[in-house]
Protein backbone atom coordinates (compact mmCIF):
# COMPACT_ATOMS: atom_id res chain seq x y z
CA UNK A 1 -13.86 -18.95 1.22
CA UNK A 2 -10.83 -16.40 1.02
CA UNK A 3 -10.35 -16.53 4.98
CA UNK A 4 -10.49 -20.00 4.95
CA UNK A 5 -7.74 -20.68 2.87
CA UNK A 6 -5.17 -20.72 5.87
CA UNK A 7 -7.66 -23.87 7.43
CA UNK A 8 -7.83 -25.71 4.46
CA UNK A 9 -4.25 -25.47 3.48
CA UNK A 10 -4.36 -22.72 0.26
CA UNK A 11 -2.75 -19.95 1.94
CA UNK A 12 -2.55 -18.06 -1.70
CA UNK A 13 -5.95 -17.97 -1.77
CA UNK A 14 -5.81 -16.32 2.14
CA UNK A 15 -3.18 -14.22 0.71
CA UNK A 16 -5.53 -12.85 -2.32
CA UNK A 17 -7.96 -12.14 -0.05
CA UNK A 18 -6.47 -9.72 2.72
CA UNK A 19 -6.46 -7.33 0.10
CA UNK A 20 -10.34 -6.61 0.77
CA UNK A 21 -9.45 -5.70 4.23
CA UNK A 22 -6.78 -3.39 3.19
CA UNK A 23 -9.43 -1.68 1.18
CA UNK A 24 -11.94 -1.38 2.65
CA UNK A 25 -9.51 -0.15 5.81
CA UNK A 26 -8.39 2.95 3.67
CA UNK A 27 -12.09 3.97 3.54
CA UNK A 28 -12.19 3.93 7.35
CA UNK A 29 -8.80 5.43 8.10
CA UNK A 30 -8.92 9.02 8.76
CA UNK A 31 -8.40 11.10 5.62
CA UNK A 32 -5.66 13.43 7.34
CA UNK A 33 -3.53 10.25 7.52
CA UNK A 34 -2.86 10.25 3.76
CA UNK A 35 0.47 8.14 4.26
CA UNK A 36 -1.55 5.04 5.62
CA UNK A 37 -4.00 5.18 3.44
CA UNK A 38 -1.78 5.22 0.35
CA UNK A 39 -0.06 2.38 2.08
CA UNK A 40 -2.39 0.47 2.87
CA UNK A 41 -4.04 1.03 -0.81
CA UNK A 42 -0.47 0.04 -2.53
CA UNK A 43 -0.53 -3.17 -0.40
CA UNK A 44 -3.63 -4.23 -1.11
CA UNK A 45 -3.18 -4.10 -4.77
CA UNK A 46 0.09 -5.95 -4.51
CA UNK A 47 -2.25 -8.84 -2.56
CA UNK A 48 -4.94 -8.70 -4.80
CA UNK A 49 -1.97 -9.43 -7.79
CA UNK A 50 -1.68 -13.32 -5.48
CA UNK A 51 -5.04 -14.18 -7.17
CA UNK A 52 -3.11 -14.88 -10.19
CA UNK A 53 -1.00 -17.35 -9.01
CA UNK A 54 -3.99 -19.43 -7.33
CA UNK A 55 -4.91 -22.01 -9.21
CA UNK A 56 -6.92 -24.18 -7.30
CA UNK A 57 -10.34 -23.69 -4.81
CA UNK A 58 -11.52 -25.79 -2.44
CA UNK A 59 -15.54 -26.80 -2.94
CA UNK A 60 -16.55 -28.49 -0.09
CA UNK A 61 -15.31 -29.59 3.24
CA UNK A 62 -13.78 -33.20 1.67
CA UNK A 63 -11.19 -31.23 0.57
CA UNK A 64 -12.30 -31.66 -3.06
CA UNK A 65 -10.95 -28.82 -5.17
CA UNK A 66 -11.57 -27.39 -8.81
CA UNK A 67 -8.99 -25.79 -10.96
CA UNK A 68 -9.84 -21.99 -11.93
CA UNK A 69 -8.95 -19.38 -13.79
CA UNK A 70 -9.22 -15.92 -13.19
CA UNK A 71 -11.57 -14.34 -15.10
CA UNK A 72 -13.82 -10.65 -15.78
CA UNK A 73 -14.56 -11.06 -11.98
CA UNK A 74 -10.83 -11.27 -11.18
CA UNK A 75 -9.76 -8.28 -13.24
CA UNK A 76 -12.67 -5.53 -11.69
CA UNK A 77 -11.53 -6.67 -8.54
CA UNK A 78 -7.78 -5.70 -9.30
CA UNK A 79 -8.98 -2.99 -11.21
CA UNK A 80 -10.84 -1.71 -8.11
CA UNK A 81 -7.63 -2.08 -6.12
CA UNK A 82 -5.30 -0.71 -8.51
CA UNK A 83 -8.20 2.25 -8.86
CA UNK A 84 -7.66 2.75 -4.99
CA UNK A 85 -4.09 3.40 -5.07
CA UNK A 86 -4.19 6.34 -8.36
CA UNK A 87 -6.67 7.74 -5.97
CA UNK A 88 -4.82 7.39 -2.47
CA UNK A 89 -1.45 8.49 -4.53
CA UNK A 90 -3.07 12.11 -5.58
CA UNK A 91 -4.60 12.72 -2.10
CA UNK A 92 -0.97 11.84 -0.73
CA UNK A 93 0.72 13.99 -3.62
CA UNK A 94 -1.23 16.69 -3.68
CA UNK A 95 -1.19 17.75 0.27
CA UNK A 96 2.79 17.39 -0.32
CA UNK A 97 2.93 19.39 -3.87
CA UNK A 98 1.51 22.64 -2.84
């Protein structure tokens, strides 16, 4: 219900979630624009860090929501982001190092 957020009025949860696009876009960005994809990477991580600060979802369409708290779920997501930009930052370094 990430996208959603914006419509049902938790725009840190909309926030949190634009970080999946920005990953998955630096798989589909060209790899000889290492710049981007870094980026795009770096930004996504700092979205992904929003989730924390969410502490609400919505659970139906009433508008009823539950409090949560992130949890193992949470921190392999961030981990997969923050994975992303090591990996994006040594592509960009190493076409500049040598």
């Amino acid at each position: 219900m990430g996208w959603m957020g914006v419509i049902e009025g938790h725009s840190l949860l909309f926030i949190a979630w634009l970080a999946n696009p920005g990953y998955f876009g630096t798989m589909i960005i060209s790899p000889s624009w290492r710049r981007v994809r870094y980026f795009l990477a770096f930004l996504a991580f700092i979205l992904s860090l929003t989730v924390f600060f969410v502490d609400s979802v919505p659970t139906d369409l009433a508008g009823n929501t539950e409090k949560v708290i992130p949890g193992i779920g949470a921190y392999l997501w961030i981990s997969a982001m923050l994975l992303n930009v090591i990996y994006h930052r040594d592509r960009y370094l190493s076409k500049h190092s040598g």
